[in-house]
N, C-alpha and C. Protein backbone atom coordinates (compact mmCIF):
# COMPACT_ATOMS: atom_id res chain seq x y z
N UNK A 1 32.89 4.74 -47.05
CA UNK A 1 33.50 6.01 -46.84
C UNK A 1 34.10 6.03 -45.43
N UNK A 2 34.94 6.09 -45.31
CA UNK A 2 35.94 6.38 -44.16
C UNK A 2 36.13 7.73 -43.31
N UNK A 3 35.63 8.44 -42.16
CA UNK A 3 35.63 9.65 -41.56
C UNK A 3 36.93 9.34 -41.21
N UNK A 4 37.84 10.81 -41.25
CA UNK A 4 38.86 10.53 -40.33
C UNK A 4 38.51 12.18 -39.38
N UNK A 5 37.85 11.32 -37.93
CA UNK A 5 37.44 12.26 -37.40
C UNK A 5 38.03 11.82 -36.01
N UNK A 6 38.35 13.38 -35.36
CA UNK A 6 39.40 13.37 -34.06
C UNK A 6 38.37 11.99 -33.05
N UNK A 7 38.69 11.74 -32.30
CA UNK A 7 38.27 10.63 -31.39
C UNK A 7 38.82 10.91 -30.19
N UNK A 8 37.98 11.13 -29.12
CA UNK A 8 38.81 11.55 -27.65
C UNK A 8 37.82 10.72 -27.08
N UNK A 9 38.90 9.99 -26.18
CA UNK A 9 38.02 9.04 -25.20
C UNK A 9 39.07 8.87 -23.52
N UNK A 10 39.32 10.05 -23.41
CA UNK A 10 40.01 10.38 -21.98
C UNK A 10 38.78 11.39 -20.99
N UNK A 11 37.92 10.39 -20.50
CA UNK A 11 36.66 10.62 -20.07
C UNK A 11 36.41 12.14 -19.15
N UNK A 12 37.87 12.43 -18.83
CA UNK A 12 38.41 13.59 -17.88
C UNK A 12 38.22 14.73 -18.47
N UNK A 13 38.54 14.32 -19.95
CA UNK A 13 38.88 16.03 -20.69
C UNK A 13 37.19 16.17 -21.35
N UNK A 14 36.39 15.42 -21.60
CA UNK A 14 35.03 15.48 -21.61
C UNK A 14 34.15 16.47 -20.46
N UNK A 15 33.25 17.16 -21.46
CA UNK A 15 32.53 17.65 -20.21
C UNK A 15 31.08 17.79 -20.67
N UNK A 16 30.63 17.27 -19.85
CA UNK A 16 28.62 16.44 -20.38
C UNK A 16 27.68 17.82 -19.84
N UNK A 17 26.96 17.70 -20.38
CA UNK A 17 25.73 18.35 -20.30
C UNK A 17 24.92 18.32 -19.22
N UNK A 18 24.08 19.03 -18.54
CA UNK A 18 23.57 18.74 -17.77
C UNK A 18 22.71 17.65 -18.01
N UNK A 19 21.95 17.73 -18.75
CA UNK A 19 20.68 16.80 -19.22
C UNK A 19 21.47 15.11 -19.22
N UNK A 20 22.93 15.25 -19.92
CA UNK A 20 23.81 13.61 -19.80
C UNK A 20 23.61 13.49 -18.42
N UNK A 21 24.50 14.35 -17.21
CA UNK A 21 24.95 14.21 -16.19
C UNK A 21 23.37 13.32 -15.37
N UNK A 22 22.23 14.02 -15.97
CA UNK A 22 20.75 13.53 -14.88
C UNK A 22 20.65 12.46 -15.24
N UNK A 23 20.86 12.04 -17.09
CA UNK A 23 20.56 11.39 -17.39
C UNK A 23 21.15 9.76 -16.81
N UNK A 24 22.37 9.99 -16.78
CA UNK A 24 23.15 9.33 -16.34
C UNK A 24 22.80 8.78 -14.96
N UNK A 25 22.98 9.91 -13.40
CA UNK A 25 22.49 9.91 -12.18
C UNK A 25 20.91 9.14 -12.49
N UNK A 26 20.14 9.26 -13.30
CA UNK A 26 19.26 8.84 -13.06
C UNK A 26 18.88 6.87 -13.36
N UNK A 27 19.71 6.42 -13.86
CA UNK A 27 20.68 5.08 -13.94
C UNK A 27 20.84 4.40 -12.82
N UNK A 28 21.85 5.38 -12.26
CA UNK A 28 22.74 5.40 -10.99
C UNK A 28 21.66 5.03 -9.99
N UNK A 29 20.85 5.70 -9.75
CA UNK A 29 19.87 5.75 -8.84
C UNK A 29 18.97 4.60 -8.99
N UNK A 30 18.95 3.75 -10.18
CA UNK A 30 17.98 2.80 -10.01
C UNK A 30 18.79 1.46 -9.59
N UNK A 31 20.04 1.73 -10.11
CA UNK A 31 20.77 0.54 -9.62
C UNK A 31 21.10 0.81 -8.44
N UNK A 32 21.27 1.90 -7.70
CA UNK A 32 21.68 1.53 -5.58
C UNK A 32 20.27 1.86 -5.42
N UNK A 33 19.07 1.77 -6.07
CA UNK A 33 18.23 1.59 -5.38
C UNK A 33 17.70 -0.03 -4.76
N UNK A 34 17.85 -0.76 -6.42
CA UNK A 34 18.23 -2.26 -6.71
C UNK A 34 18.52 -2.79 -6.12
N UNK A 35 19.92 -2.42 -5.40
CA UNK A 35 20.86 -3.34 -4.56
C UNK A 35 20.11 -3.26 -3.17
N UNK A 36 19.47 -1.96 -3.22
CA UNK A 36 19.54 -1.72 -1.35
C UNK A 36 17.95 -2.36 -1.07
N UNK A 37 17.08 -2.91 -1.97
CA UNK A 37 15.76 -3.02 -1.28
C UNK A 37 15.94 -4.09 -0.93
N UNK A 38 16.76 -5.23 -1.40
CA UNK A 38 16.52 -6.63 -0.17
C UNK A 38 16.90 -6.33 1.21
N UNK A 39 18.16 -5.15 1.69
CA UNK A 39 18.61 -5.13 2.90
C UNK A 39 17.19 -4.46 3.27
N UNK A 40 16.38 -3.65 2.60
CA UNK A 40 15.37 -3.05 3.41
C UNK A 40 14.15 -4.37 3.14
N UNK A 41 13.70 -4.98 2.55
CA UNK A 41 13.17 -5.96 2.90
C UNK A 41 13.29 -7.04 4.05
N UNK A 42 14.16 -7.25 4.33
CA UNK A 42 14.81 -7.91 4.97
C UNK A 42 14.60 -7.62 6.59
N UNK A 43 15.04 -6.27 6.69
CA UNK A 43 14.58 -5.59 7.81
C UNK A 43 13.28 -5.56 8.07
N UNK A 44 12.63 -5.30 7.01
CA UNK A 44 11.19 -5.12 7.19
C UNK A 44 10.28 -6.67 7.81
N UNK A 45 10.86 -7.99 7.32
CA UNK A 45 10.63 -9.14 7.37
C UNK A 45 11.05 -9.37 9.11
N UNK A 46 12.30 -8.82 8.92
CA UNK A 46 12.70 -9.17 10.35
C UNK A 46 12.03 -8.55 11.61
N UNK A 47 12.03 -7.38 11.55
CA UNK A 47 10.98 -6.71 12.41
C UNK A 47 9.20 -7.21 12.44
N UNK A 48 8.56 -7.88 11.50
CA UNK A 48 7.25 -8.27 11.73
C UNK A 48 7.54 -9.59 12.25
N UNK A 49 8.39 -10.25 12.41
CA UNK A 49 8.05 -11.77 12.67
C UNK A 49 7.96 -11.80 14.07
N UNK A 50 8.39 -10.86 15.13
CA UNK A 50 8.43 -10.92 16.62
C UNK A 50 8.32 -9.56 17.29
N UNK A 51 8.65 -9.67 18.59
CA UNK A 51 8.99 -8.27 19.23
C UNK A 51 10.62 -8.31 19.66
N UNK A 52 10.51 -9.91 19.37
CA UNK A 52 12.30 -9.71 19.64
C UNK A 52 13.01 -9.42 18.45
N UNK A 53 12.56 -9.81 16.96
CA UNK A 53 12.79 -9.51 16.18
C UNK A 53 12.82 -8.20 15.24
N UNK A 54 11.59 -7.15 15.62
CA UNK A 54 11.86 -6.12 15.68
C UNK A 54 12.60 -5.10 16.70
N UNK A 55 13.07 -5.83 17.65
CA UNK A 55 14.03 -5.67 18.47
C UNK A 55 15.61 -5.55 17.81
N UNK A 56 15.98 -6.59 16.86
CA UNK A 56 16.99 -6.97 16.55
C UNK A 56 17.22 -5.75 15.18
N UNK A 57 15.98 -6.04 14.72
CA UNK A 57 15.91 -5.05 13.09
C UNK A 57 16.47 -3.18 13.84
N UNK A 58 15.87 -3.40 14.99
CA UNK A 58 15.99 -1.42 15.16
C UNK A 58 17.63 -1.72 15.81
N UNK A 59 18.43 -2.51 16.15
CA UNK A 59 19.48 -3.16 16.58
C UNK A 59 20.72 -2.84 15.32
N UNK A 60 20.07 -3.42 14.35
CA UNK A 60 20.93 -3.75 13.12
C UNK A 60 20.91 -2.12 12.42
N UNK A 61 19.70 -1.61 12.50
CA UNK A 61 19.58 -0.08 12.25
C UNK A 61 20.23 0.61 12.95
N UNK A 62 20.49 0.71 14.68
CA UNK A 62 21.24 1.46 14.44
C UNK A 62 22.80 2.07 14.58
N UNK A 63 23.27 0.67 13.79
CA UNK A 63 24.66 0.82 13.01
C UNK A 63 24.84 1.83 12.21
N UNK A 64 25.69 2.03 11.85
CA UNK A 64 25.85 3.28 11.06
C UNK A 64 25.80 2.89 9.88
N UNK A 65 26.85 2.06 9.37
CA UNK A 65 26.78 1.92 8.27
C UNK A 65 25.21 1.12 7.43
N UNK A 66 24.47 0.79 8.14
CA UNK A 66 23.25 0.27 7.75
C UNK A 66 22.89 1.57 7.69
N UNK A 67 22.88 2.78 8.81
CA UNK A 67 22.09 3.64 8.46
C UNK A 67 23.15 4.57 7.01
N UNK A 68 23.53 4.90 6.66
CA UNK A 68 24.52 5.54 5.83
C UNK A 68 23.95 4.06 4.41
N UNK A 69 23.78 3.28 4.84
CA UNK A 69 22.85 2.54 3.08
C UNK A 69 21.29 3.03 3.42
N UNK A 70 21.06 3.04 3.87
CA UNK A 70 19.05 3.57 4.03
C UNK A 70 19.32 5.00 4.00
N UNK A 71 20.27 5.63 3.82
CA UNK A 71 20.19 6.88 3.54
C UNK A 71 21.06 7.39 1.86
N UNK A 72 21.51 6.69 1.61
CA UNK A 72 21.30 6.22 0.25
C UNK A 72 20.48 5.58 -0.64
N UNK A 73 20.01 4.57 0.22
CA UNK A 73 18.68 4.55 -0.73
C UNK A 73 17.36 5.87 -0.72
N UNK A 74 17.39 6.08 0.46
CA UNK A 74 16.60 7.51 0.58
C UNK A 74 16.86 8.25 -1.05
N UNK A 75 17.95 8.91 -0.88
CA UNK A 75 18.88 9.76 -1.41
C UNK A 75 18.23 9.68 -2.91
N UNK A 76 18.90 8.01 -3.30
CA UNK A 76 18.57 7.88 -4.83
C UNK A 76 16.98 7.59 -5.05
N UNK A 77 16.18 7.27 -4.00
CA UNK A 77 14.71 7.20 -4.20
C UNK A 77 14.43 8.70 -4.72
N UNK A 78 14.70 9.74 -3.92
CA UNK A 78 14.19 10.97 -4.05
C UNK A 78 15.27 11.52 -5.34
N UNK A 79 16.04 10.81 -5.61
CA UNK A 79 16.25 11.70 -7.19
C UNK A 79 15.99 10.82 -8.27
N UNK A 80 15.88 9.93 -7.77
CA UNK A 80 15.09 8.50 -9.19
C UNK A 80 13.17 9.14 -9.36
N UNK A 81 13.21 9.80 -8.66
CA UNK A 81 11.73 9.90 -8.78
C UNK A 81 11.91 11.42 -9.46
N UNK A 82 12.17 12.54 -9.07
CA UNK A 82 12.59 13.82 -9.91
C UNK A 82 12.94 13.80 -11.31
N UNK A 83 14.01 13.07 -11.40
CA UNK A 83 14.06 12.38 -13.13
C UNK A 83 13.01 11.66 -13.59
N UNK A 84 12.23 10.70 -12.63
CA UNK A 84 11.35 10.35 -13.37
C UNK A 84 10.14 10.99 -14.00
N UNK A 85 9.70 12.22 -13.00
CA UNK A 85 9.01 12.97 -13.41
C UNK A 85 9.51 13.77 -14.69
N UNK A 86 10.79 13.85 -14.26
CA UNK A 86 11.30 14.86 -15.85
C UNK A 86 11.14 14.43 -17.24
N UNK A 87 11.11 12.68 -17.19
CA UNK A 87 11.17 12.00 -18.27
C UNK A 87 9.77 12.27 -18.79
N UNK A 88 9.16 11.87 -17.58
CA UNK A 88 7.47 11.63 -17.71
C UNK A 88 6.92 13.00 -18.39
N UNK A 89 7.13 14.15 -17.74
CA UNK A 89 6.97 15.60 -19.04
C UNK A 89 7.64 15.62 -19.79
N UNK A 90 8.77 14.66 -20.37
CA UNK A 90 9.58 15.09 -21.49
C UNK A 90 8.68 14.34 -22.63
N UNK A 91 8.26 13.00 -22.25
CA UNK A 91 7.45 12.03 -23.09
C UNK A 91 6.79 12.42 -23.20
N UNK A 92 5.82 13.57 -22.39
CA UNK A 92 4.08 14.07 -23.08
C UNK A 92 4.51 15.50 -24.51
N UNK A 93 6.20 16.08 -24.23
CA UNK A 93 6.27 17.01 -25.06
C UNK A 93 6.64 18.52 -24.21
N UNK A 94 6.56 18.10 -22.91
CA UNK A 94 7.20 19.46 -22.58
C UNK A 94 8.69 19.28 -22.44
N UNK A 95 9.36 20.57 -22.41
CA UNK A 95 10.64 20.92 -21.69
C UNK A 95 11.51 20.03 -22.90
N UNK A 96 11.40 19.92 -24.11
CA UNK A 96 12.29 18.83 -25.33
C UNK A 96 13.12 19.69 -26.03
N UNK A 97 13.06 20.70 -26.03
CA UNK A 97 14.06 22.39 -26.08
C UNK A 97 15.63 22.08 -25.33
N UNK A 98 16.41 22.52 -25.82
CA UNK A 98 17.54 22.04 -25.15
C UNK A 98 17.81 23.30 -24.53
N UNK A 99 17.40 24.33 -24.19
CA UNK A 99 17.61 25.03 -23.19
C UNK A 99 16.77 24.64 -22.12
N UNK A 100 15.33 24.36 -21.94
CA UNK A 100 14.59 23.80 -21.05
C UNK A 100 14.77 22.84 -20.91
N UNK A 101 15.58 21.51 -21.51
CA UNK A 101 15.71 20.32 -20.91
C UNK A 101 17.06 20.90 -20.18
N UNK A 102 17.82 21.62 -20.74
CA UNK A 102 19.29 21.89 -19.21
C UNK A 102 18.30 22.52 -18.38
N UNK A 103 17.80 23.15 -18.67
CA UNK A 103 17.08 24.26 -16.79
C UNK A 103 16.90 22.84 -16.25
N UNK A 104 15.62 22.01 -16.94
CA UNK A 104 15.01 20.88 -16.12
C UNK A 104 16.14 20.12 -15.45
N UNK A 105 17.29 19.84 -16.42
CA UNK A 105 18.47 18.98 -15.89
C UNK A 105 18.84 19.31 -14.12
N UNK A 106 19.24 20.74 -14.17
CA UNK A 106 19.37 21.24 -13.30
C UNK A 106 19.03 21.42 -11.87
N UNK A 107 17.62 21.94 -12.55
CA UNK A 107 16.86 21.67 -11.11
C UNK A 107 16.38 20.58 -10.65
N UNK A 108 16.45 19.46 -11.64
CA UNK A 108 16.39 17.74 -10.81
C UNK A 108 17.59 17.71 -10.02
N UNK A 109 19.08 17.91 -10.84
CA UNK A 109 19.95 17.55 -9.92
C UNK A 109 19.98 18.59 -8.10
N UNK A 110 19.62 19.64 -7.99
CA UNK A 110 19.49 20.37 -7.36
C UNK A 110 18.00 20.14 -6.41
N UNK A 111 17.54 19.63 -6.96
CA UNK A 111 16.39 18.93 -6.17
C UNK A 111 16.74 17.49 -5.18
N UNK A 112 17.40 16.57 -5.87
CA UNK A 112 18.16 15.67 -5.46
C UNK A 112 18.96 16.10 -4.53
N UNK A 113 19.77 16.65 -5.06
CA UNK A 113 20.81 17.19 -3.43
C UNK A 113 19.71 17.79 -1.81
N UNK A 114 18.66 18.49 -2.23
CA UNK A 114 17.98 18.71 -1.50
C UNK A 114 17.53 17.98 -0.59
N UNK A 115 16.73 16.84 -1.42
CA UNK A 115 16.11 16.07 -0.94
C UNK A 115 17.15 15.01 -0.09
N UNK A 116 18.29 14.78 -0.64
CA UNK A 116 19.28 13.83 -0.04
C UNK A 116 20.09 14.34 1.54
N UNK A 117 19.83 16.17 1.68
CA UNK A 117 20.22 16.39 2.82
C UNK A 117 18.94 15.98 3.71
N UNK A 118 18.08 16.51 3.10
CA UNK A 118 16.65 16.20 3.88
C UNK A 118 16.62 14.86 4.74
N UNK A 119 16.89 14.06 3.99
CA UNK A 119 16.96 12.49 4.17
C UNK A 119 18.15 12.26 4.82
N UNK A 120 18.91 12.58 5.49
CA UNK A 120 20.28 12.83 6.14
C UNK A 120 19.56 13.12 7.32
N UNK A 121 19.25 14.60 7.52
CA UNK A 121 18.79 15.24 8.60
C UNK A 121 17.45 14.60 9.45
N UNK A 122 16.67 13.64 8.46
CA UNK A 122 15.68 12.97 9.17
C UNK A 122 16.02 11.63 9.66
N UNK A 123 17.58 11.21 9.19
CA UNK A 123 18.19 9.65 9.43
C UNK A 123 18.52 10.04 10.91
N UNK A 124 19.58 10.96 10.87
CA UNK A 124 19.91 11.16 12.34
C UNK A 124 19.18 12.52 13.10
C-alpha cells in the first residue's frame, strides 16, 4: 500500500516540541561534553606532575578561549545532568503525560540556561 502523504523536510519551516528540542540538547551535551574531557584531563595531568607544571596548566587556563571551552563544558555538564534526571523520572513513570513532559521540557531547558550563566559568572 502506498501513502501519498505531504513530506516536508525544510528543517526551518518545522517547529519541535519542547520535549524534541531537550531531547535533542540533551545529545548535544553529551557529545561537547565528550570532546572537552581530554582537554580537561589533560590539564588536570599537567598540573599534578610539578609546580612548574601546574604553573603552566593555570597559564594555558588563563586563555580565553580555553576558558570559553571549560565553560562549555560546565554549561553542557549542568544541562546533561537536568535531562538526565528528567529521563531518570520519566523511566520510573512520572511526568509521561505530554503536558508534563513539555512543563518538564521546559524547565530543564530553563534550568540549563541558568546554570550555564552561573558557570560563566564563576569562570570569570
Amino acid at each position: 500500500m502506498k501513502k501519498q502523504r505531504p513530506v516536508n523536510l525544510e528543517l526551518s519551516t518545522i517547529s519541535f516540541p519542547p520535549a524534541a528540542i531537550s531531547s535533542i540538547l540533551h545529545r548535544v551535551s553529551g557529545v561537547i561534553m565528550l570532546v572537552l574531557v581530554g582537554l580537561l584531563v589533560w590539564l588536570l595531568a599537567k598540573s599534578l606532575t610539578s609546580p612548574e607544571g601546574f604553573a603552566e596548566a593555570q597559564a594555558v587556563f588563563a586563555h580565553p578561549i580555553v576558558r570559553f571551552l571549560v565553560w562549555g563544558f560546565l554549561a553542557a555538564l549542568g544541562y546533561h545532568l537536568l535531562a538526565g534526571i528528567r529521563h531518570i523520572f520519566m523511566d520510573l513513570g512520572f511526568g509521561e503525560e505530554k503536558e508534563s513532559g513539555r512543563n518538564s521540557a521546559v524547565l530543564v531547558i530553563a534550568g540549563g540556561v541558568v546554570l550555564a550563566i552561573l558557570a560563566g559568572v564563576w569562570l570569570w
